[in-house]
C-alpha atoms as a PDB file:
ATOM      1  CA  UNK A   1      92.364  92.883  84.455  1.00  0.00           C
ATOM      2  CA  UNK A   2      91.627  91.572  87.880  1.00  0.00           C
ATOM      3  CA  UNK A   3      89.238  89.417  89.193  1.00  0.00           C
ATOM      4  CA  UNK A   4      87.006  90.242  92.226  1.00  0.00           C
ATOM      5  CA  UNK A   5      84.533  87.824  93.945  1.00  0.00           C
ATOM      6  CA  UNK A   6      82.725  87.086  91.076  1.00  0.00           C
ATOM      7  CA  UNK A   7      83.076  89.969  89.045  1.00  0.00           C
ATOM      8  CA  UNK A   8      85.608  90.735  86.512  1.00  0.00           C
ATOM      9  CA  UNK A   9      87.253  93.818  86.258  1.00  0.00           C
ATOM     10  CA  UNK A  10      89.053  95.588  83.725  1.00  0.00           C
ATOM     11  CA  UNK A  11      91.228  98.857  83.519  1.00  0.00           C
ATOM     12  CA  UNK A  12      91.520 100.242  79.876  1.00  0.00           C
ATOM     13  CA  UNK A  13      92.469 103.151  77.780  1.00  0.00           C
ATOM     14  CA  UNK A  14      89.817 102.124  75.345  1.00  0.00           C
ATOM     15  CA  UNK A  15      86.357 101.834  76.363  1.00  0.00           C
ATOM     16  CA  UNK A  16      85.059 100.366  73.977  1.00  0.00           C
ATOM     17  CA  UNK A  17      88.027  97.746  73.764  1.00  0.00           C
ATOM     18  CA  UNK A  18      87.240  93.897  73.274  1.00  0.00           C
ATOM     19  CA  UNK A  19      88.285  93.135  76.526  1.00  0.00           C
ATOM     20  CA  UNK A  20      85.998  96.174  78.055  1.00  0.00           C
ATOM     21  CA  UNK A  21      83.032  94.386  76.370  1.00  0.00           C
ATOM     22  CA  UNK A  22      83.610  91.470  78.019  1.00  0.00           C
ATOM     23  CA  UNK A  23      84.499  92.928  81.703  1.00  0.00           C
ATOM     24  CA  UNK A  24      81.765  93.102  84.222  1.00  0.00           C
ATOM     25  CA  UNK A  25      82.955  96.632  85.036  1.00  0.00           C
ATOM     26  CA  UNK A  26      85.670  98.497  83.137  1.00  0.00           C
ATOM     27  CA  UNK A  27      87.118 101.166  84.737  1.00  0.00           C
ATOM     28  CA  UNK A  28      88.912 103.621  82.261  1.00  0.00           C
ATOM     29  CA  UNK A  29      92.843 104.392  82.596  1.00  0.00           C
ATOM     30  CA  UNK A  30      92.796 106.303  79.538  1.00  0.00           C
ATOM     31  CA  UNK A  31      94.685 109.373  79.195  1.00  0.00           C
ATOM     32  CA  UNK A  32      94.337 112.379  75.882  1.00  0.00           C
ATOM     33  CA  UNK A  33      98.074 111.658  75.069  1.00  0.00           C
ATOM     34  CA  UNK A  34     101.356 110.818  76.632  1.00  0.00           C
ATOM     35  CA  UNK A  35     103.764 112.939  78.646  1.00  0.00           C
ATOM     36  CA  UNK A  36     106.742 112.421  75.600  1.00  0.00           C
ATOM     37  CA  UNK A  37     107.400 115.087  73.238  1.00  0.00           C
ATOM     38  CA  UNK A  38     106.582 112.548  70.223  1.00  0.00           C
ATOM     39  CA  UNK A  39     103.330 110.785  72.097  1.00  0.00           C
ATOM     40  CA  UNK A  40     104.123 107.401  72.026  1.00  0.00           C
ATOM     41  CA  UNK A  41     105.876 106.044  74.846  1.00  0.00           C
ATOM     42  CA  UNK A  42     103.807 105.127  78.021  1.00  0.00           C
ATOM     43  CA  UNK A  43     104.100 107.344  80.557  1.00  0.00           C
ATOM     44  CA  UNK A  44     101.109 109.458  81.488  1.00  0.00           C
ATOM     45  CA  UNK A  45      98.794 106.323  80.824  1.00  0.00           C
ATOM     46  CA  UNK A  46     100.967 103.847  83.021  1.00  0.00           C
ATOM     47  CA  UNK A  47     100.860 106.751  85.506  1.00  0.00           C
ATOM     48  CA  UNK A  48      96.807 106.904  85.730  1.00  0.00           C
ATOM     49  CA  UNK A  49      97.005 102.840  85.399  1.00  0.00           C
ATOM     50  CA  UNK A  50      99.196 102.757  88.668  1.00  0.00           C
ATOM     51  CA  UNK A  51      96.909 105.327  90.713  1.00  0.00           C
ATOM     52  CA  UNK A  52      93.707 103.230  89.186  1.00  0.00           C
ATOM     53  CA  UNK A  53      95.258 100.616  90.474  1.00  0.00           C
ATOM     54  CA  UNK A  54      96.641 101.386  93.496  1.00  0.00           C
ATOM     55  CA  UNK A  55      93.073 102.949  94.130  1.00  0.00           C
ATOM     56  CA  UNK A  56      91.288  99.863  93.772  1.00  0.00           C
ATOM     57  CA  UNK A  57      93.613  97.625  96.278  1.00  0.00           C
ATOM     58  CA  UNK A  58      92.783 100.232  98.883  1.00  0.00           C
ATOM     59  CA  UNK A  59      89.076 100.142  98.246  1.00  0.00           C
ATOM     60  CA  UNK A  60      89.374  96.418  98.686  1.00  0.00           C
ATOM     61  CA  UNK A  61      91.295  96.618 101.586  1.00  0.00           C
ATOM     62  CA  UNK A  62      89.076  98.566 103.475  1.00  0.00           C
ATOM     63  CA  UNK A  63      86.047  96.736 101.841  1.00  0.00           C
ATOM     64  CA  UNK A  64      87.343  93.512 103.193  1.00  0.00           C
ATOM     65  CA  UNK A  65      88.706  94.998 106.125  1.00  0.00           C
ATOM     66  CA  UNK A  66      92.280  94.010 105.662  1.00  0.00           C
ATOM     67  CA  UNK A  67      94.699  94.828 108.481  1.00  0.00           C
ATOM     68  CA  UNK A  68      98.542  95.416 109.039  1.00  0.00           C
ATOM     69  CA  UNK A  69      97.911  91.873 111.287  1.00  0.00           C
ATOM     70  CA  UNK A  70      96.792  90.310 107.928  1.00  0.00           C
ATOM     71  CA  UNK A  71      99.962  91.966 105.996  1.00  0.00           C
ATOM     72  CA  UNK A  72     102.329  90.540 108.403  1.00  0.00           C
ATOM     73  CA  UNK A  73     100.991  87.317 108.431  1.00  0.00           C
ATOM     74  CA  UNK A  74     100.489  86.692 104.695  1.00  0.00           C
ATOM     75  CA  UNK A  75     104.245  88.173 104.553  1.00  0.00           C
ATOM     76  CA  UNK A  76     105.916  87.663 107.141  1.00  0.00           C
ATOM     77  CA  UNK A  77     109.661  87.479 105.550  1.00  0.00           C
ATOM     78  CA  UNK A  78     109.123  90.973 104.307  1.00  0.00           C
ATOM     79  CA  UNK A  79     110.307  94.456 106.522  1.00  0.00           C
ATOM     80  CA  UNK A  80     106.734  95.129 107.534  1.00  0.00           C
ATOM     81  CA  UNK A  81     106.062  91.540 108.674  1.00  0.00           C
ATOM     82  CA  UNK A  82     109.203  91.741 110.949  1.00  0.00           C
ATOM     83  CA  UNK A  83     108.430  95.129 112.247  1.00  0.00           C
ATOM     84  CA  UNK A  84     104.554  93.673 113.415  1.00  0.00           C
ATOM     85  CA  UNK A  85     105.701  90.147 114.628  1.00  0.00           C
ATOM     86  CA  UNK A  86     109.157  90.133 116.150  1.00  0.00           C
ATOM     87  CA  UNK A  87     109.129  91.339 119.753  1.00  0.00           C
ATOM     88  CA  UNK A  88     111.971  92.140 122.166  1.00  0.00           C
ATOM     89  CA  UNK A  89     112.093  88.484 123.397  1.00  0.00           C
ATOM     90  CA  UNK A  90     112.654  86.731 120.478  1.00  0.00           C
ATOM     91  CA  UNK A  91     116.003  88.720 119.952  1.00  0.00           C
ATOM     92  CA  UNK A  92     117.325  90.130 123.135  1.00  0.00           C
ATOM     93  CA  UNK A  93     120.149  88.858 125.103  1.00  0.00           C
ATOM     94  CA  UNK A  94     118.979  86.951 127.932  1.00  0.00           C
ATOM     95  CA  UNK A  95     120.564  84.274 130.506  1.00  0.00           C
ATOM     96  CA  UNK A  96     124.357  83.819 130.197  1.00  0.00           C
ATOM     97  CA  UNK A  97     124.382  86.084 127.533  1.00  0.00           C
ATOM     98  CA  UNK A  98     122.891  88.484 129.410  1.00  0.00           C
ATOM     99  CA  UNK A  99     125.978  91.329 130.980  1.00  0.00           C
ATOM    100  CA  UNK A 100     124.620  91.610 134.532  1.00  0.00           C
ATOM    101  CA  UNK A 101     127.078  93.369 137.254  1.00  0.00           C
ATOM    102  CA  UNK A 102     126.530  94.441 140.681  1.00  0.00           C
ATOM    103  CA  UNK A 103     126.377  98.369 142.279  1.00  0.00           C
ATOM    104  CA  UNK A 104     129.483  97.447 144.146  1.00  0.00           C
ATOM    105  CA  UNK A 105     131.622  96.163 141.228  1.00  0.00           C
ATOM    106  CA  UNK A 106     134.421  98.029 140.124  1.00  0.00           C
ATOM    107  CA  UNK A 107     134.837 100.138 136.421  1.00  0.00           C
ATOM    108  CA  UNK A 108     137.569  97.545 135.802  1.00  0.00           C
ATOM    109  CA  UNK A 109     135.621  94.150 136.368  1.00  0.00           C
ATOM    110  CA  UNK A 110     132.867  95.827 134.770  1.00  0.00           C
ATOM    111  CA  UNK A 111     135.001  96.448 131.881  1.00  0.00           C
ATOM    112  CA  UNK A 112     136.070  92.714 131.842  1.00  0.00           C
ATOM    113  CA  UNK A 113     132.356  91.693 131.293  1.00  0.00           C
ATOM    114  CA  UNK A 114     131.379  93.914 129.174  1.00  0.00           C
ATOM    115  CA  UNK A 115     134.628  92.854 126.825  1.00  0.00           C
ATOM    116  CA  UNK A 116     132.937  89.355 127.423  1.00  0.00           C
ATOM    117  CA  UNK A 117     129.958  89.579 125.990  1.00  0.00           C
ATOM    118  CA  UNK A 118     130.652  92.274 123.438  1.00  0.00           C
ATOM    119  CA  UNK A 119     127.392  94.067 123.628  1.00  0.00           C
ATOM    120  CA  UNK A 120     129.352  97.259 124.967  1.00  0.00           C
ATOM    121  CA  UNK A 121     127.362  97.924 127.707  1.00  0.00           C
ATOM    122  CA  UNK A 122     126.460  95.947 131.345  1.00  0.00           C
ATOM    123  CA  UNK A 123     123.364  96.304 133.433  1.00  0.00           C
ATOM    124  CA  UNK A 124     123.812  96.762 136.889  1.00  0.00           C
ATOM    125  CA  UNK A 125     121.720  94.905 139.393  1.00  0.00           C
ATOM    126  CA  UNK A 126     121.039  94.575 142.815  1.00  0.00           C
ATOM    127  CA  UNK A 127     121.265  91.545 144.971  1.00  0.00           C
ATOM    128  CA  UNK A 128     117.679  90.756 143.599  1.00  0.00           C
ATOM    129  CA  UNK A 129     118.306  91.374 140.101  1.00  0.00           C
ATOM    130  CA  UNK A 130     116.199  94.968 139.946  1.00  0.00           C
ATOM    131  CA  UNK A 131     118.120  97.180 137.253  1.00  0.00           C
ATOM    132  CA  UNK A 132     119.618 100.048 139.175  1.00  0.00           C
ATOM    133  CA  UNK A 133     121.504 101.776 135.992  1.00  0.00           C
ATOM    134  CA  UNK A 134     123.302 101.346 132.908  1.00  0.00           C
ATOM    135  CA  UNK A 135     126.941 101.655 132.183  1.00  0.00           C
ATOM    136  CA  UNK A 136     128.446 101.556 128.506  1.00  0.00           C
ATOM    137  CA  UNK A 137     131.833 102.186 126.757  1.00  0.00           C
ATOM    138  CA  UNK A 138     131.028 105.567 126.211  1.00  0.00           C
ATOM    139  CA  UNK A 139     130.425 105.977 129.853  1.00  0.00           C
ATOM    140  CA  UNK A 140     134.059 104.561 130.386  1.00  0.00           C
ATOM    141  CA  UNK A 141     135.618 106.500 127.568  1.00  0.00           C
ATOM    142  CA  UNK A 142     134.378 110.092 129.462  1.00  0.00           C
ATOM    143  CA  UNK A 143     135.648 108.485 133.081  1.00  0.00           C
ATOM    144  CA  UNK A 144     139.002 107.798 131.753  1.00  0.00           C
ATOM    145  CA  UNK A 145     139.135 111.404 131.103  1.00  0.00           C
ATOM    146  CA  UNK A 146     139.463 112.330 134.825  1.00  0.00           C
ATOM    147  CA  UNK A 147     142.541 109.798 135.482  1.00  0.00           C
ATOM    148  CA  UNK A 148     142.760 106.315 135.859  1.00  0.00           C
ATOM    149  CA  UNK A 149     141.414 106.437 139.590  1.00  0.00           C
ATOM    150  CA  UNK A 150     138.118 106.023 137.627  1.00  0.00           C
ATOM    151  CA  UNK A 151     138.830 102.220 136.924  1.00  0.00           C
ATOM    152  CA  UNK A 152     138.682 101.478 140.779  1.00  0.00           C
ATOM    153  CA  UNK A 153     135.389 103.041 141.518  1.00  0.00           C
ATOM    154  CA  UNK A 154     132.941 100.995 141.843  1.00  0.00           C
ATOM    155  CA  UNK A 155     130.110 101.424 138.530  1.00  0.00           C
ATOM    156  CA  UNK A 156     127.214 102.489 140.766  1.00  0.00           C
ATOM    157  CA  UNK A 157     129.349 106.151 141.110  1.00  0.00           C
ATOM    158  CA  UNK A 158     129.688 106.406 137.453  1.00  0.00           C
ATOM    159  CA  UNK A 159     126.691 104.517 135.808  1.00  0.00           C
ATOM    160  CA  UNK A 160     123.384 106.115 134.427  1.00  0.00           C
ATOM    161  CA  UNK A 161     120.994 105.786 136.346  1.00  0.00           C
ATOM    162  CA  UNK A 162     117.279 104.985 135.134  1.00  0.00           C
ATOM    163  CA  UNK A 163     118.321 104.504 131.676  1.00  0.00           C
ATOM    164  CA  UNK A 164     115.386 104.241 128.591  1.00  0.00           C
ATOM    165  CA  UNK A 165     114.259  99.993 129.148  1.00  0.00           C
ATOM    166  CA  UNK A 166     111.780  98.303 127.282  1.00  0.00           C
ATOM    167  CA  UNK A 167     109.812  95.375 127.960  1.00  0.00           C
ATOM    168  CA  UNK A 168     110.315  91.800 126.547  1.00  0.00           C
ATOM    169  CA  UNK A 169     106.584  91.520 125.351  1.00  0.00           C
ATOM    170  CA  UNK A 170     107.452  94.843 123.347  1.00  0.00           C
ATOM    171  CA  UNK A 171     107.653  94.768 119.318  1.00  0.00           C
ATOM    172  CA  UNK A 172     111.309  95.307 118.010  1.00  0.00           C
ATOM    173  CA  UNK A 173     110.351  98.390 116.054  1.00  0.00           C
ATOM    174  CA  UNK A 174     109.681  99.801 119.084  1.00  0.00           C
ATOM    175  CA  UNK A 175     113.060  99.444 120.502  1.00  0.00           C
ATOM    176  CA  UNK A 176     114.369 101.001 117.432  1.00  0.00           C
ATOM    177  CA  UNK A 177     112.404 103.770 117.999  1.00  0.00           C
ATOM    178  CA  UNK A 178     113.422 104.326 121.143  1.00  0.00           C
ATOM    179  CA  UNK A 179     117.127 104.215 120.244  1.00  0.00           C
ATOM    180  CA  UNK A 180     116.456 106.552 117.123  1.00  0.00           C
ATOM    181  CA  UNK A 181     114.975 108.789 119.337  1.00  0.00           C
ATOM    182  CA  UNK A 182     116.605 109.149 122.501  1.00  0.00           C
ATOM    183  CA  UNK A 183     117.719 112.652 123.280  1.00  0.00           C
ATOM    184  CA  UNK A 184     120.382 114.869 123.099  1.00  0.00           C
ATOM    185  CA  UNK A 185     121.325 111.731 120.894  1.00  0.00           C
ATOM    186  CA  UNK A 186     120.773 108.026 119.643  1.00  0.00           C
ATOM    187  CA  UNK A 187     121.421 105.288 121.549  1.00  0.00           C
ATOM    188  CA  UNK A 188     122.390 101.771 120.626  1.00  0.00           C
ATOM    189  CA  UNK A 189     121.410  99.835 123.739  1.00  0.00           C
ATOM    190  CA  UNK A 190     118.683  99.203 125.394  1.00  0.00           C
ATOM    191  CA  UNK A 191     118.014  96.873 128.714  1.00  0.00           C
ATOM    192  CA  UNK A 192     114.979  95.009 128.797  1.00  0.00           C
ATOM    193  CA  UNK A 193     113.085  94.373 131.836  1.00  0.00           C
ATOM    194  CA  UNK A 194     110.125  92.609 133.386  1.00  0.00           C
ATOM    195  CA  UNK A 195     107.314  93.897 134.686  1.00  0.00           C
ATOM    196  CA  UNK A 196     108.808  94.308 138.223  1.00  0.00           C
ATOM    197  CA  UNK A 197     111.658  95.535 136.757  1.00  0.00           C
ATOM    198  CA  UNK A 198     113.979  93.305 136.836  1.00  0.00           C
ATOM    199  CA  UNK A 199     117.041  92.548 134.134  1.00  0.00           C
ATOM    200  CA  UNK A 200     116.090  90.110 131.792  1.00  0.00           C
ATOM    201  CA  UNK A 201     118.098  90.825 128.749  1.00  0.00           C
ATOM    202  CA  UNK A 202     119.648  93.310 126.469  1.00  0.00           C
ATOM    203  CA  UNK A 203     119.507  94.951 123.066  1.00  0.00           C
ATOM    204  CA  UNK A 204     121.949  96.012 120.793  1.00  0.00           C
ATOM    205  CA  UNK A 205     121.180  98.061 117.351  1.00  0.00           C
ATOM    206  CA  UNK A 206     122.858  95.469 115.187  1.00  0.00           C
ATOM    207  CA  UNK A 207     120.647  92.778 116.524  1.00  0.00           C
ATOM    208  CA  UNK A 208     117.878  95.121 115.120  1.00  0.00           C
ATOM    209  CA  UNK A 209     120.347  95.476 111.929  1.00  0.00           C
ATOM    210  CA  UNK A 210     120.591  91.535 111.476  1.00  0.00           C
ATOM    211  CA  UNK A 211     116.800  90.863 111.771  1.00  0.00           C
ATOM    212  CA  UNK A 212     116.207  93.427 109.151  1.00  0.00           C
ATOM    213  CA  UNK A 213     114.338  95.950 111.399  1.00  0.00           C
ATOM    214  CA  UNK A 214     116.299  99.099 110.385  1.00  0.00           C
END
C-alpha cells in the first residue's frame, strides 16, 4: 500500500480484499495461479507486484517531474549520485602532485618524476605550462626496446602528442568513459586541462576506482 498526496493506494490480488475496500484506488496485482508446479509459492504474483510497482514509481516520477539532479541529490553516497556530482576537479591531481616535465627533459629525468608521483605517466609542458604531449610507462617500456640510447632523448622525441584531455569542470564519469573507450585500446590516464589548455592536473583509473565511479 502506498500513500500518494492524499490518496491511498493499494496493490492486491484480491479485489474485493478488506484493505481494497478501504483504498482510494486499488490497483490489482492478481495473477490466475503461480508459476510452481504445486501453486503455492509466490512467484508469478510477486512478479506482476514488482512491475505494478515499478510502474507506478515511474508514473510518479514523470508526474512530478523527478530528475537524475533530484536522484543524486537525495542520494548522493550511492553510484549514481557520484557519477552526477563528482567532477574532474574534485579528484584530479593538481599542484605539487601534479607530474609536469618540460619538451627538453630527458626519458631518464622524466622517468625519475614519474617514479615520484606514482601516477605512471608525466605531462609535458612548455615554458608557459600549455600541454604539448603525454608520456607514460608504456611509452618507456616500447623505447627501451630500441636500446638504451632512448633514456637520453629528450621526451618531446618520444611522447604522444595531443593525447585524449578532459576538462576540470567535467563530471568523473566522463573521464571514465573516455578511458573505457579510447581506441585501439583503454587508457588509464588522462591530463586535465583548462580552457586555454594548459596542465592543471591528472587522472588516474584507480582514483575513479576509489571514489566508486567504476
Amino acid at each position: 500500500m502506498k500513500r500518494i498526496g492524499a490518496k491511498l493506494i493499494a496493490i492486491v490480488g484480491k479485489p474485493a480484499s478488506t484493505l481494497a475496500q478501504n483504498a482510494d484506488v486499488v490497483l490489482d496485482a492478481g495473477v490466475e495461479k503461480e508459476a510452481d508446479s504445486l501453486g503455492l509459492a509466490p512467484t508469478s504474483s510477486t512478479t506482476a507486484a514488482l512491475a505494478l510497482g515499478d510502474a507506478l514509481a515511474i508514473a510518479l516520477m514523470e508526474r512530478i517531474h523527478f530528475t537524475a539532479d533530484n536522484f543524486a541529490v537525495y542520494h548522493p553516497g550511492g553510484s549514481l549520485g557520484k557519477r552526477l556530482l563528482l567532477t574532474v576537479e574534485m579528484m584530479m591531481h593538481k599542484g605539487e602532485d601534479n607530474p609536469l616535465i618540460s619538451e627538453n627533459t630527458s626519458v631518464k629525468d622524466a622517468i625519475f618524476v614519474m617514479t615520484s608521483k606514482g601516477l605512471g605517466a608525466v605531462c609535458v609542458v612548455d615554458e608557459d605550462g600549455f600541454l604539448k604531449g603525454l608520456m607514460t610507462d608504456g611509452d618507456i617500456r616500447r623505447g627501451l626496446e630500441k636500446g638504451t640510447d632512448f633514456l637520453s632523448l629528450p621526451v618531446k622525441q618520444v611522447m604522444t602528442v595531443a593525447p585524449v584531455v578532459i576538462r576540470p569542470e567535467r563530471l568523473a564519469a566522463e573521464a571514465l568513459h573516455k578511458m573505457e573507450k579510447h581506441k585501439p585500446s583503454p587508457i588509464t590516464v588522462l591530463p586535465v586541462v583548462d580552457a586555454d589548455g594548459r596542465a592543471v592536473g591528472i587522472v588516474h583509473i584507480t582514483d575513479l576506482v576509489r571514489q566508486g565511479v567504476v
